[in-house]
Protein backbone atom coordinates (compact mmCIF):
# COMPACT_ATOMS: atom_id res chain seq x y z
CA UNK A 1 26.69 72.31 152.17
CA UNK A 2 28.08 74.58 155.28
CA UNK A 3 29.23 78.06 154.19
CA UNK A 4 32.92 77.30 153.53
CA UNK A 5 32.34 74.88 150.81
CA UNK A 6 29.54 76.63 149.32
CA UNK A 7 31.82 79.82 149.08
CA UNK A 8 35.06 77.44 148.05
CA UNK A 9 32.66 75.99 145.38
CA UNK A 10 31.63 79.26 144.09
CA UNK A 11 35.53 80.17 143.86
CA UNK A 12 36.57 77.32 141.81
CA UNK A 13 33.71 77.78 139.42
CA UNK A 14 34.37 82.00 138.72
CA UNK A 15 38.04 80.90 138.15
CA UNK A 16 36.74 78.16 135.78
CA UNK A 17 34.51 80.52 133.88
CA UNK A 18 37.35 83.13 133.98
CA UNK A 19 39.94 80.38 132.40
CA UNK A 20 37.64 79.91 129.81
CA UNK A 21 37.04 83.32 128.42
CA UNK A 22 40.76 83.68 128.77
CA UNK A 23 41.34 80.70 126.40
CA UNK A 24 38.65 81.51 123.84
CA UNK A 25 40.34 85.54 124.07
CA UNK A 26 43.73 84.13 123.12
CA UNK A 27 41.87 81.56 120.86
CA UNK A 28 40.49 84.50 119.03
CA UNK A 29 43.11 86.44 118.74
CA UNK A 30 45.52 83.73 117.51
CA UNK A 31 42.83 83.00 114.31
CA UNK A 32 42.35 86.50 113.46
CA UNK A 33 46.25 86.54 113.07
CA UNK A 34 46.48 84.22 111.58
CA UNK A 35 43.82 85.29 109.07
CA UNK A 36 45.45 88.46 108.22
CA UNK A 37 48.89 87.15 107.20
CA UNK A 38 46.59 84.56 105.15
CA UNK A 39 44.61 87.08 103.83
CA UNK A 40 47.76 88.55 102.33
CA UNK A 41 50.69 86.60 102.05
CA UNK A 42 52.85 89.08 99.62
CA UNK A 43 52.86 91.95 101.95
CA UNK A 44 54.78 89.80 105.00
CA UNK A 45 57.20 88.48 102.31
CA UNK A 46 58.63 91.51 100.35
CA UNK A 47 59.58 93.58 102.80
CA UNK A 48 61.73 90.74 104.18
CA UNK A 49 64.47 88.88 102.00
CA UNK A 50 64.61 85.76 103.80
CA UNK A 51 67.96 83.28 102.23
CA UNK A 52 67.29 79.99 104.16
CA UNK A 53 70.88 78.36 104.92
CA UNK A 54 71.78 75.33 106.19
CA UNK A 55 75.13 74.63 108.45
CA UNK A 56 76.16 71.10 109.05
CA UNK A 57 79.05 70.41 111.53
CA UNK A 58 80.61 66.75 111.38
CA UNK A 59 82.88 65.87 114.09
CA UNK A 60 86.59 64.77 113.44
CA UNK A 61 88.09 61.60 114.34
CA UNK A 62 91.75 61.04 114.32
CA UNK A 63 92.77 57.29 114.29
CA UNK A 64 96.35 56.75 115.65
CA UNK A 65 98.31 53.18 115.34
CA UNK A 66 98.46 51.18 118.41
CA UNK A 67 102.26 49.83 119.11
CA UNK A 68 102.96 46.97 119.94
């Protein structure tokens, strides 16, 4: 291996092993969110009133005669 790929090589594997922790950080800290509005459910929901509501919009068609 001459120096530039050695040193190119080295580059793409720290920014490999960077990535990685960076996924298992946001991993982590997804779960343990997760796990606290699991770990009480009641809390998140009183302090909001939530009233789901639905809207449905149907198009209008007019129908004229044709003459003739």
């Amino acid at each position: 291996m001459t120096r530039s790929s050695s040193v190119f090589m080295l580059r793409r594997a720290y920014e490999h092993v960077v990535a990685s922790i960076g996924a298992i950080a946001v991993t982590t800290l997804l779960l343990a969110s997760v796990h606290a509005q699991a770990a009480n459910p009641e809390a998140s929901t009183q302090d909001q009133a939530v009233t789901p509501s639905v809207t449905i919009l149907v198009p209008s068609v007019t129908i004229e005669p044709v003459e003739g």
